[in-house]
Protein backbone atom coordinates (compact mmCIF):
# COMPACT_ATOMS: atom_id res chain seq x y z
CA UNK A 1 -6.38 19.76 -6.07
CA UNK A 2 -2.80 18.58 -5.04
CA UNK A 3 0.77 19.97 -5.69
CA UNK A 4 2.03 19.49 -8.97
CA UNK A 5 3.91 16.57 -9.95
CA UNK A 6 7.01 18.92 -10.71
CA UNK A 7 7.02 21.10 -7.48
CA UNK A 8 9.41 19.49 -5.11
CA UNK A 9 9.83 15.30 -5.16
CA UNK A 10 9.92 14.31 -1.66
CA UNK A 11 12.87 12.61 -0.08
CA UNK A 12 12.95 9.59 1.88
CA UNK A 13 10.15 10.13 5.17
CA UNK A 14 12.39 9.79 8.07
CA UNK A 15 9.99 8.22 10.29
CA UNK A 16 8.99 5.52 8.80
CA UNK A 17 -12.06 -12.37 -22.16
CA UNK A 18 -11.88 -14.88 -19.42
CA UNK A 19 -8.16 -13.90 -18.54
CA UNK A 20 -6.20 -16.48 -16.98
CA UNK A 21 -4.73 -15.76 -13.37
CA UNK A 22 -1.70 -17.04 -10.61
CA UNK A 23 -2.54 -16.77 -6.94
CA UNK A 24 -0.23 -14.32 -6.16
CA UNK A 25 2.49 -14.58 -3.69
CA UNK A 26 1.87 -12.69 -1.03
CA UNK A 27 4.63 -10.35 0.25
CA UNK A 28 7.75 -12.22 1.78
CA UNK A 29 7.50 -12.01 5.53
CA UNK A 30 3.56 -11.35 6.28
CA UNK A 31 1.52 -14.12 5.38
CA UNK A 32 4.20 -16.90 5.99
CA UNK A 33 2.83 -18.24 9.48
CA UNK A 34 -0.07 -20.70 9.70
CA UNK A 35 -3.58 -20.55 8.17
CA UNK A 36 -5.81 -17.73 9.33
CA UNK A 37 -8.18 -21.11 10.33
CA UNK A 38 -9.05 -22.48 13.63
CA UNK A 39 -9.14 -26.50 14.14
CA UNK A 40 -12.44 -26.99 12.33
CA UNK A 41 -10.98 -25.25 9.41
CA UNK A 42 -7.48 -26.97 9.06
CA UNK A 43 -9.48 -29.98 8.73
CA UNK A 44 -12.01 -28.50 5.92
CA UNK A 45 -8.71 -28.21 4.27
CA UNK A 46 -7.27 -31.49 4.90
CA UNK A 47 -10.85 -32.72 3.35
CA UNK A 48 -10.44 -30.69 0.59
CA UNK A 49 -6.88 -31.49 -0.72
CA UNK A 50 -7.83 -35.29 -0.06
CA UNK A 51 -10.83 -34.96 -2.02
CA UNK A 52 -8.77 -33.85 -5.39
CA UNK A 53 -6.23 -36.08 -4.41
CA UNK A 54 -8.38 -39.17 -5.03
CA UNK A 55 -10.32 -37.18 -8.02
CA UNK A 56 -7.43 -36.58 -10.09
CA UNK A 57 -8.18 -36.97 -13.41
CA UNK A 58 -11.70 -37.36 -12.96
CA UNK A 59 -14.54 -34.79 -14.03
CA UNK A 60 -15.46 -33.14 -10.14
CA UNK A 61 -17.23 -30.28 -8.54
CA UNK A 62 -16.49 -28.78 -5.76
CA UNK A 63 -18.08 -25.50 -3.69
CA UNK A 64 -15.75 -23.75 -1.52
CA UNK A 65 -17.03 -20.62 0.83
CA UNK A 66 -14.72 -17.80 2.32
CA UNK A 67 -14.99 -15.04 4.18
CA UNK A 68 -12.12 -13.00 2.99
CA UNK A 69 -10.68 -12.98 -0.52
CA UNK A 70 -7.01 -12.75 1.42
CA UNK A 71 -7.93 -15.89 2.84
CA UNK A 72 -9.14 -17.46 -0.24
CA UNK A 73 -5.89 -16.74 -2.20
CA UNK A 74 -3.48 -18.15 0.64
CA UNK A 75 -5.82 -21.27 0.73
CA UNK A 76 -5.27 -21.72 -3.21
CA UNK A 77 -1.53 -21.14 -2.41
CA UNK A 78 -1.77 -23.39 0.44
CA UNK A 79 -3.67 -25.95 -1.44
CA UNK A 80 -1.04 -25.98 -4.42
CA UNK A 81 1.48 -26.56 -1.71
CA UNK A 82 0.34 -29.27 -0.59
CA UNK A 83 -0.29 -30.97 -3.87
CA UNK A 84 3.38 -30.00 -5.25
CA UNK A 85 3.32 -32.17 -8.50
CA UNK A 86 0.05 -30.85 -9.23
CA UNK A 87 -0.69 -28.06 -12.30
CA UNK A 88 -2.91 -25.96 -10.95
CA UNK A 89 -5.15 -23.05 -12.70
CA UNK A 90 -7.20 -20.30 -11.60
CA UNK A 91 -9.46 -18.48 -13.08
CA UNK A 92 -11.40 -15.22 -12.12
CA UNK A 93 -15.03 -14.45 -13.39
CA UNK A 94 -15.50 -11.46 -15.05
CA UNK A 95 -18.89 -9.49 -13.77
CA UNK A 96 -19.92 -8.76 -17.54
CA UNK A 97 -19.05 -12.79 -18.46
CA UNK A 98 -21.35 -15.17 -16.74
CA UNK A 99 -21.32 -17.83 -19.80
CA UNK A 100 -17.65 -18.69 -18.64
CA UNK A 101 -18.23 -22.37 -18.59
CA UNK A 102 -17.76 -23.05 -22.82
CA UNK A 103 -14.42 -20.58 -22.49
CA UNK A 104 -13.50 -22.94 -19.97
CA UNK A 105 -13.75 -26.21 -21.39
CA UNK A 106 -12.14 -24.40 -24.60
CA UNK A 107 -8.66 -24.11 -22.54
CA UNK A 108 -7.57 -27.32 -24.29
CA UNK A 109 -4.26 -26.57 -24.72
CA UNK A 110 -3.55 -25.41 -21.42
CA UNK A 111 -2.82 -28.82 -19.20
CA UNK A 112 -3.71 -29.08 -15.79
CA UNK A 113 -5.06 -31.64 -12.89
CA UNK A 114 -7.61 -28.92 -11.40
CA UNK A 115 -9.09 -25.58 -12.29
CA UNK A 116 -10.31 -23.16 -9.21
CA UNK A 117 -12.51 -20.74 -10.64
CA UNK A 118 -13.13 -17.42 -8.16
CA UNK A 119 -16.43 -15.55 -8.26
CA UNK A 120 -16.73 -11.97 -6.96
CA UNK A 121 -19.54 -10.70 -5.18
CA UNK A 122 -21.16 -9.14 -8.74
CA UNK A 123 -21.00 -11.90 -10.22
CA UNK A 124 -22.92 -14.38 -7.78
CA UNK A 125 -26.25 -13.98 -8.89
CA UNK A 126 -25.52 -14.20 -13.26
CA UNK A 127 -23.07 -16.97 -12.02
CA UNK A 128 -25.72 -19.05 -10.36
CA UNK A 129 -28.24 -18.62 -12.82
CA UNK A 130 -25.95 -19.71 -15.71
CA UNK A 131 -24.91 -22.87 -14.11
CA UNK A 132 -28.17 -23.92 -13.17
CA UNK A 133 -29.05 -24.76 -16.54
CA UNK A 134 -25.53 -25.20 -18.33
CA UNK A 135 -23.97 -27.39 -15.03
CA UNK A 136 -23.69 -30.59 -17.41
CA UNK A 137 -20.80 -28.75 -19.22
CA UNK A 138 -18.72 -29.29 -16.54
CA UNK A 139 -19.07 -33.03 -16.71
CA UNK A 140 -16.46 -32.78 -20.19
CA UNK A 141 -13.53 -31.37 -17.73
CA UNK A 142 -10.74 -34.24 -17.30
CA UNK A 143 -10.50 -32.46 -13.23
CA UNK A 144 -11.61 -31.64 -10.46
CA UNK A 145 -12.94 -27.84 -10.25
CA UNK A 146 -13.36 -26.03 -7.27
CA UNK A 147 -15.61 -22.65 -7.45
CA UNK A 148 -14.51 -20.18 -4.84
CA UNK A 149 -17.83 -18.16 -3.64
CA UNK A 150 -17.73 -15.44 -0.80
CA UNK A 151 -19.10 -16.82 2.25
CA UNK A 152 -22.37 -14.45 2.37
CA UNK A 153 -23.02 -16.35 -1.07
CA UNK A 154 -23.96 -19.81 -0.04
CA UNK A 155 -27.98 -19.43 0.73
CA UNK A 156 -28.12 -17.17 -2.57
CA UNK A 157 -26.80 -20.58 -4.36
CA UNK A 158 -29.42 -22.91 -2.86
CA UNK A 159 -32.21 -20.25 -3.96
CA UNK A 160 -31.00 -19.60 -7.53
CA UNK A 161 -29.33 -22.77 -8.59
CA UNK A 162 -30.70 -25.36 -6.70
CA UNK A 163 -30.20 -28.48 -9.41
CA UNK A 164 -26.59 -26.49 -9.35
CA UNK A 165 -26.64 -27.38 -6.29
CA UNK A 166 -27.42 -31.01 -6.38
CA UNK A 167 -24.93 -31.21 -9.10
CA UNK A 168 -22.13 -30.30 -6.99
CA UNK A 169 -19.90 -33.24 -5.26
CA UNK A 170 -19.29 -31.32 -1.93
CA UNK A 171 -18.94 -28.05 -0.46
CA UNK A 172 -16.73 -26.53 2.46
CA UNK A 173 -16.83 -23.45 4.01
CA UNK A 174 -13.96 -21.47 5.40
CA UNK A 175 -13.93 -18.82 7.88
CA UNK A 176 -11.36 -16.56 9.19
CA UNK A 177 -9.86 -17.15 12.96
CA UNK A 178 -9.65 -13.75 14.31
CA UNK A 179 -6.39 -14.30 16.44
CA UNK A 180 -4.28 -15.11 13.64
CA UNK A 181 -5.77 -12.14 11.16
CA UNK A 182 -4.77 -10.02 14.41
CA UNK A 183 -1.30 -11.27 14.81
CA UNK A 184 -0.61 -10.83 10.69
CA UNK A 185 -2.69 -7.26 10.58
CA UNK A 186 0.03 -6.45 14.15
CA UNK A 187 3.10 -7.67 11.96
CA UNK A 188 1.97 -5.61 9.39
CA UNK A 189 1.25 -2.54 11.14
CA UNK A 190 4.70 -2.37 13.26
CA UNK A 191 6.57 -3.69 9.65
CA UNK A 192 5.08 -1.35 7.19
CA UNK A 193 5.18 -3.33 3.83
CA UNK A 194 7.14 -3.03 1.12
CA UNK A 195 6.60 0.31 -0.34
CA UNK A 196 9.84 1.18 -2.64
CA UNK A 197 8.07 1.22 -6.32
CA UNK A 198 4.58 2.37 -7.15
CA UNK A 199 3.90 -1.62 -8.17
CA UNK A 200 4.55 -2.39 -4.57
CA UNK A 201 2.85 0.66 -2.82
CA UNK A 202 -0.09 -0.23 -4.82
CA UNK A 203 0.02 -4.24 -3.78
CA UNK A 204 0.28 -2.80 -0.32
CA UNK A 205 -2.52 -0.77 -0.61
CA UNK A 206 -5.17 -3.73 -1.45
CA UNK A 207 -3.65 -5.48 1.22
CA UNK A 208 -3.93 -3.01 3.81
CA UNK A 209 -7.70 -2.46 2.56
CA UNK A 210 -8.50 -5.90 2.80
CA UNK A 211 -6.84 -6.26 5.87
CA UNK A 212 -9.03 -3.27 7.53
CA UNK A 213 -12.15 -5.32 5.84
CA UNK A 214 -11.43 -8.52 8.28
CA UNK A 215 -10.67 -6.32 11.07
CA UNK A 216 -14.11 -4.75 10.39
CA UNK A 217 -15.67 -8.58 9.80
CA UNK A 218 -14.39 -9.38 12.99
CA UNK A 219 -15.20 -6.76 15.42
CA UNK A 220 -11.97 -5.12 15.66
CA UNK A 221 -12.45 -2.43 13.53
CA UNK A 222 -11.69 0.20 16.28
CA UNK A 223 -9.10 -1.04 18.25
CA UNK A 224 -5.57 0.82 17.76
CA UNK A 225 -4.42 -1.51 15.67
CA UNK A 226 -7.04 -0.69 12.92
CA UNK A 227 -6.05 2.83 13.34
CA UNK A 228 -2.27 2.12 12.96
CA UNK A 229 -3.50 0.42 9.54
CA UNK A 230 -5.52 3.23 8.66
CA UNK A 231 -2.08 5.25 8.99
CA UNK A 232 0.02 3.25 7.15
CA UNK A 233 -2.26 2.94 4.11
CA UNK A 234 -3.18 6.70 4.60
CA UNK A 235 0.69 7.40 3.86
CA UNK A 236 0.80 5.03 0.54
CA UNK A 237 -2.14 6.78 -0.83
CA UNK A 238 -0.64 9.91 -0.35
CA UNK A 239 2.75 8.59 -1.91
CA UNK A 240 0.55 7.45 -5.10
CA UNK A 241 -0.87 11.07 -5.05
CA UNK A 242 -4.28 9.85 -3.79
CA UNK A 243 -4.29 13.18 -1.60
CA UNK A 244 -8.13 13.12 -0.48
CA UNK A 245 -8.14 9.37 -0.28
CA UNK A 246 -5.07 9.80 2.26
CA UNK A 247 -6.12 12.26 4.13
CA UNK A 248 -9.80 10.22 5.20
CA UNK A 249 -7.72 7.55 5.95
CA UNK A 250 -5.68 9.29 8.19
CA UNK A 251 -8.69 10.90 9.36
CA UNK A 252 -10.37 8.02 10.26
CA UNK A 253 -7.10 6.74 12.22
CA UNK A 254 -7.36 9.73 14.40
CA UNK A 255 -11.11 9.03 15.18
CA UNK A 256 -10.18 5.93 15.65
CA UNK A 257 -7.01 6.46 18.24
CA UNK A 258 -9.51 8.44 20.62
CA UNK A 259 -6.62 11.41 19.43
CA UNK A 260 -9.39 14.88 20.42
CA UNK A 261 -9.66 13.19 23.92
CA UNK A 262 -6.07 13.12 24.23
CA UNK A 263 -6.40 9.22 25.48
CA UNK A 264 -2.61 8.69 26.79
CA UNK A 265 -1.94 4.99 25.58
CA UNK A 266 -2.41 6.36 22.11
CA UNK A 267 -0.47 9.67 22.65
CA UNK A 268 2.38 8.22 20.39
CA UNK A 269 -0.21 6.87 17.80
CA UNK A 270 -1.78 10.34 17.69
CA UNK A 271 1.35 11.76 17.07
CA UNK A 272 2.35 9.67 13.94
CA UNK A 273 -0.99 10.33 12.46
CA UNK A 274 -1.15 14.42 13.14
CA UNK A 275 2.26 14.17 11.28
CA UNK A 276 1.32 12.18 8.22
CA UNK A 277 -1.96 14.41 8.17
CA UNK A 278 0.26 17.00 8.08
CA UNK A 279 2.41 15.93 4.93
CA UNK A 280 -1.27 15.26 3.46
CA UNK A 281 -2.31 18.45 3.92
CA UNK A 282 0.64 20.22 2.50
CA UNK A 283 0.92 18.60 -0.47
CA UNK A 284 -3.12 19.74 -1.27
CA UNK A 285 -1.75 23.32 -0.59
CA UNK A 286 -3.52 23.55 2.84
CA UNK A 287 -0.57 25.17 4.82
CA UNK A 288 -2.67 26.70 8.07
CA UNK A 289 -4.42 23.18 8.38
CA UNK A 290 -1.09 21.34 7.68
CA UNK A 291 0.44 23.94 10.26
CA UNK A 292 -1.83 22.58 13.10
CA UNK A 293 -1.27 19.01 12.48
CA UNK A 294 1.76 19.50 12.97
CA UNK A 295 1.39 21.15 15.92
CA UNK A 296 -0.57 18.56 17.30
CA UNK A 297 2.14 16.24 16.40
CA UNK A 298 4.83 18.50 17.98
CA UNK A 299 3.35 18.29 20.99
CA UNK A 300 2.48 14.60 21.63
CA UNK A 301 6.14 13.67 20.11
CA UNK A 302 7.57 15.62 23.05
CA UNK A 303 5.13 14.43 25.49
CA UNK A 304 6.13 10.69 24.41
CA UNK A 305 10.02 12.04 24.55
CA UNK A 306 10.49 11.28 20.85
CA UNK A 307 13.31 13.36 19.80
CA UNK A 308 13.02 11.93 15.93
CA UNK A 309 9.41 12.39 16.15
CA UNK A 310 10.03 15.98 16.82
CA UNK A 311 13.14 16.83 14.51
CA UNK A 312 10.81 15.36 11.56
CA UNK A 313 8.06 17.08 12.29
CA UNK A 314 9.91 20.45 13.21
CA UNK A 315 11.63 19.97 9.66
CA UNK A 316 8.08 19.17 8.69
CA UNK A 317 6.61 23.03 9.91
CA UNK A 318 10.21 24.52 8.00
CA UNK A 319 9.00 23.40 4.94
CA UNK A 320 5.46 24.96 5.04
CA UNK A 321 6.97 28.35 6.26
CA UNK A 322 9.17 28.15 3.12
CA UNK A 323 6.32 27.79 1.17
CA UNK A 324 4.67 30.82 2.42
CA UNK A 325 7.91 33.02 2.31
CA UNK A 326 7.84 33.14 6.26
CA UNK A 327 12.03 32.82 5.79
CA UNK A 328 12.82 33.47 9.07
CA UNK A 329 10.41 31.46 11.22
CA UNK A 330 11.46 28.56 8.78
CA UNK A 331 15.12 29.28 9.51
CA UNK A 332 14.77 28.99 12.95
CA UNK A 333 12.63 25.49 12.49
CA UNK A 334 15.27 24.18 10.17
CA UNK A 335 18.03 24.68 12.94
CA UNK A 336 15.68 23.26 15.77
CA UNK A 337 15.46 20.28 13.35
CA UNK A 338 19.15 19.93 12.82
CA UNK A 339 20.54 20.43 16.28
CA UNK A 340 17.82 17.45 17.26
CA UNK A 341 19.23 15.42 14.16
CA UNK A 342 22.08 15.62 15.10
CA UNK A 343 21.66 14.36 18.70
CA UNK A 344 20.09 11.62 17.90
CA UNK A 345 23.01 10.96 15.27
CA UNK A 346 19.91 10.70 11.93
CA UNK A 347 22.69 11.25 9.29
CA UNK A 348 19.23 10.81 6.73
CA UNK A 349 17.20 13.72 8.78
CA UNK A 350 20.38 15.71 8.95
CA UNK A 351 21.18 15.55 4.95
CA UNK A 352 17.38 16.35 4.24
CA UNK A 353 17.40 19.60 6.17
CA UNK A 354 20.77 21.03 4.87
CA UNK A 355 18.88 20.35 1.30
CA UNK A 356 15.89 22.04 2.75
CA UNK A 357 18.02 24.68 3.55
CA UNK A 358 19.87 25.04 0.44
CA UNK A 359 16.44 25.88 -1.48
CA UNK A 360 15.77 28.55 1.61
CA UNK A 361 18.94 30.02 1.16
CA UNK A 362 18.11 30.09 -2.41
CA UNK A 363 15.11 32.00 -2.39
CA UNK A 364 16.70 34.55 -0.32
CA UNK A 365 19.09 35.42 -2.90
CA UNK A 366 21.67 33.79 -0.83
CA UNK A 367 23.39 31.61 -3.67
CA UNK A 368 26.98 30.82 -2.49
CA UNK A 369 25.62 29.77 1.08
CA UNK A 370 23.03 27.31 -0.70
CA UNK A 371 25.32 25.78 -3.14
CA UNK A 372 27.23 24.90 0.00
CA UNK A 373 24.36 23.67 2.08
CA UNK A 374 23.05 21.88 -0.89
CA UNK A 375 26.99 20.27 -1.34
CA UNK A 376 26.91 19.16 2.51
CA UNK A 377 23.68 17.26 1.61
CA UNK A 378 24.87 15.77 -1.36
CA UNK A 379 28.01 14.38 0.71
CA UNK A 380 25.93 12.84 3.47
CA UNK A 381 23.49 11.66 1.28
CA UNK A 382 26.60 9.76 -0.47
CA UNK A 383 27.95 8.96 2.85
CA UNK A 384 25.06 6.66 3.61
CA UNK A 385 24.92 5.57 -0.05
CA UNK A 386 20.99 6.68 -0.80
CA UNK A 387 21.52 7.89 -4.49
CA UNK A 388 17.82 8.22 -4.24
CA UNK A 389 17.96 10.92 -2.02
CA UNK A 390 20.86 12.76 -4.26
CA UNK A 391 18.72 12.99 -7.20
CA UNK A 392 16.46 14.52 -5.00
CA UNK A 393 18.70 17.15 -3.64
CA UNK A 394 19.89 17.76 -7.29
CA UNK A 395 16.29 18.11 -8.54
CA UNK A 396 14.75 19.60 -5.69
CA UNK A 397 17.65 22.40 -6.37
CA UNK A 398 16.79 22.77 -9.68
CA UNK A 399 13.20 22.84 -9.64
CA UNK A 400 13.70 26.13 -7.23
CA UNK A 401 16.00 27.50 -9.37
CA UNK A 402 13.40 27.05 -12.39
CA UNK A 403 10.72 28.88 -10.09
CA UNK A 404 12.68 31.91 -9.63
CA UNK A 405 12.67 32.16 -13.62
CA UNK A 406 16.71 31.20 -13.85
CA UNK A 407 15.60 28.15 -16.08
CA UNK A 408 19.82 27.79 -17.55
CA UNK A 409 21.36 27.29 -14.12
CA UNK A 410 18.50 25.35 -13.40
CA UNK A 411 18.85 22.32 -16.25
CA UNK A 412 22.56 20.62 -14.90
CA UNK A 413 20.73 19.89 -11.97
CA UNK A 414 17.98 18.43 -13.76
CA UNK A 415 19.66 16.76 -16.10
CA UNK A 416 21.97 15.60 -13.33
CA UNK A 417 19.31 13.96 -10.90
CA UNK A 418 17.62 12.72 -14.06
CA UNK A 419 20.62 10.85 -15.02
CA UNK A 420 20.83 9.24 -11.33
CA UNK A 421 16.70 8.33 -11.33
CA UNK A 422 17.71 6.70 -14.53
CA UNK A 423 20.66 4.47 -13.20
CA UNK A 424 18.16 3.39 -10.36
CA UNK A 425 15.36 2.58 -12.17
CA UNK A 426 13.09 5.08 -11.58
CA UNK A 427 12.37 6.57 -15.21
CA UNK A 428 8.99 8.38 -14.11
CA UNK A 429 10.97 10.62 -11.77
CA UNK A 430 13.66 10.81 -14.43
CA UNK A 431 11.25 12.02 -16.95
CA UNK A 432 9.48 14.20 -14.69
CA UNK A 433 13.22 15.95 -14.35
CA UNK A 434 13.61 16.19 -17.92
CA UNK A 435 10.58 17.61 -18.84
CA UNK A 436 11.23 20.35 -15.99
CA UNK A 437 14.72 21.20 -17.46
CA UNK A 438 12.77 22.12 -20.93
CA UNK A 439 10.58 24.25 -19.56
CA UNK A 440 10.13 27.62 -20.67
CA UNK A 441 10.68 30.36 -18.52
């Protein structure tokens, strides 16, 4: 269950084989600081770069242990770093491949000094069994490889593979310092991440999953700052559409903040949360349940003093009572909105009202007065150059003109917003305006 992909787009939040593989770079900004290691690991590294250093070349195995896939890929970054004129490749197991060794030594053409091969969890056990018996193959490699195991792997190793084991030249183990995964998972939580295309909402989605996983590992999975994560990945799902998904995260970060016992450090966490829950639950069509999140929000923004908090979430309540044809209680929460907006000088809140007004005004057969509204949105809008949120205002327009059946003066505003998704490279809203302007009545 979930609104349609067509109903209304939403506008800018004012708040807020054996396939061959690249460590990926994490995004700018959040994992640039040291190692997530603590002395004792920063030297497992040093003995692990030296040890390829003096094998290069040379036919090598090598067993490395970690606690946190995150961690793993920065040390593989951090390893290639250090060994710039090295070619490095990295290879993931597949589950359903566990004979990967021949495929391996039949990458011929592909040159490199060392291979790091990473084995998932459901893997381990087909994994260690096949190289038990097939671990001479890897004597034929011209370099070093390294197999990356997750830490909870090692005694399973010794019990199924133990001439593997034997076989291998050494082995280090990597675990994750908790006061750096602390000060990254804080960054990341008073940052956000980069969320403007679905490519990077969904990158910032694993990363705030695995992020909650080492908070979990390391006994902080209920401090605030887990429930701030919980939020922000919470509000990607529900931009991806993942409504249920989003609203047990955000569900969980209200557990989490202490928010039914009203604990006051986290009043202002609470509040954030009731309000995304609130978007959550209006998009799945709940209005009374998104009604009292917002409520809940209401409250706790103007207990904190947060005049944004509350112009959002006062827009926030308009929007419902639009939905359920309440006209005049949402007039009077769209001008509550807008006189706070406008106090606090948010040109963006301000522009996203008068839209939301326009469609009101609309509905009430009021056409002249929302043509102007939705005009006065446009220009601010244009004024602080989001073309995003014009195409919205155009579309938005035009989808409420197609639900009142008047399908003709609905498609230039379609066709219009679909023209501007276009020119900003956004061609799934585009479409999704196109396909709306042939619609039959």
């Amino acid at each position: 269950m979930g609104r349609s992909p067509d109903r209304e787009i939403s506008a800018i939040a004012a708040l807020e084989g054996l396939p061959l593989l690249f460590a990926p770079a994490p995004p700018a900004g959040l994992l640039a600081e040291p190692l997530a290691l603590d002395e004792e690991g920063l030297q497992e590294l040093e003995r692990l770069c030296t040890a390829l250093a003096s094998l290069r070349g040379q036919p090598a195995l090598f067993l490395a242990f970690c606690d946190s896939p995150l961690l793993r890929d920065r040390l593989i970054a951090e390893v290639a770093a250090r060994l710039p004129e090295w070619s490095m490749r990295v290879f993931r197991v597949p589950e359903t491949a566990p004979d990967f060794l021949p495929r391996l030594v039949a990458e011929e053409t592909i040159a490199g000094d060392a291979v790091f091969v990473i084995v998932d969890s459901q893997a381990i056990t087909s994994v260690a069994r096949y190289l038990n018996y097939r671990r001479e193959i890897l004597a034929r490699l011209p370099y070093p490889v390294v197999l990356w195991f997750p830490h909870s792997a090692e005694a399973e190793i010794h019990r199924l593979a133990p001439d593997f084991w034997a076989f291998r030249r050494q082995a280090f183990t990597f675990r994750l310092f908790a006061p750096w995964l602390l000060g990254v998972s804080q960054k990341v939580a008073e940052a956000g991440v980069p969320a403007g295309t679905s490519e990077e909402r969904q990158a910032a989605i694993s990363l705030l999953r695995q992020l909650l996983r080492d908070l979990q590992e390391t006994g902080a999975g209920n401090t605030m700052l887990a429930a701030r994560l919980h939020r922000e990945l919470g509000g990607l799902l529900r931009q991806e559409h993942f409504w249920e998904e989003s609203r047990r995260e955000l569900e969980q970060a209200l557990a989490i903040a202490g928010c039914r016992s009203q604990i006051a450090d986290s009043k202002d966490e609470c509040a954030h949360t009731y309000y995304s829950l609130g978007l959550t639950l209006y998009y799945l069509d709940e209005y009374d349940a998104a009604l009292e999140s917002y409520r809940a929000a209401l409250g706790l923004f103007r207990a904190v003093g947060d005049r944004l908090g509350e112009a959002n979430t006062l827009q926030a309540i308009g929007d419902v009572q639009r939905f359920r044809d309440e006209y005049d209680a949402a007039l009077e929460s769209y001008r509550a909105a807008l006189g706070l907006y406008r106090a606090v000088g948010s040109r963006l809140g301000e522009a996203n009202t008068l839209a939301a007004r326009s469609r009101l005004a609309l509905r009430q057969g009021r056409d002249e007065e929302a043509r102007a509204l939705l005009q006065q949105a446009v220009d601010l809008h244009t004024a602080i150059g989001s073309r995003y949120d014009v195409a919205v205002d155009l579309g938005n327009f035009g989808l409420a003109l197609r639900d009142l059946g008047r399908i003709e003066e609905a498609r230039p505003y379609l066709l219009q917003a679909a023209e501007i998704f276009d020119g900003i490279a956004l061609p799934q809203q585009a479409e999704q305006m196109r396909q709306a302007a042939v619609a039959q009545d």
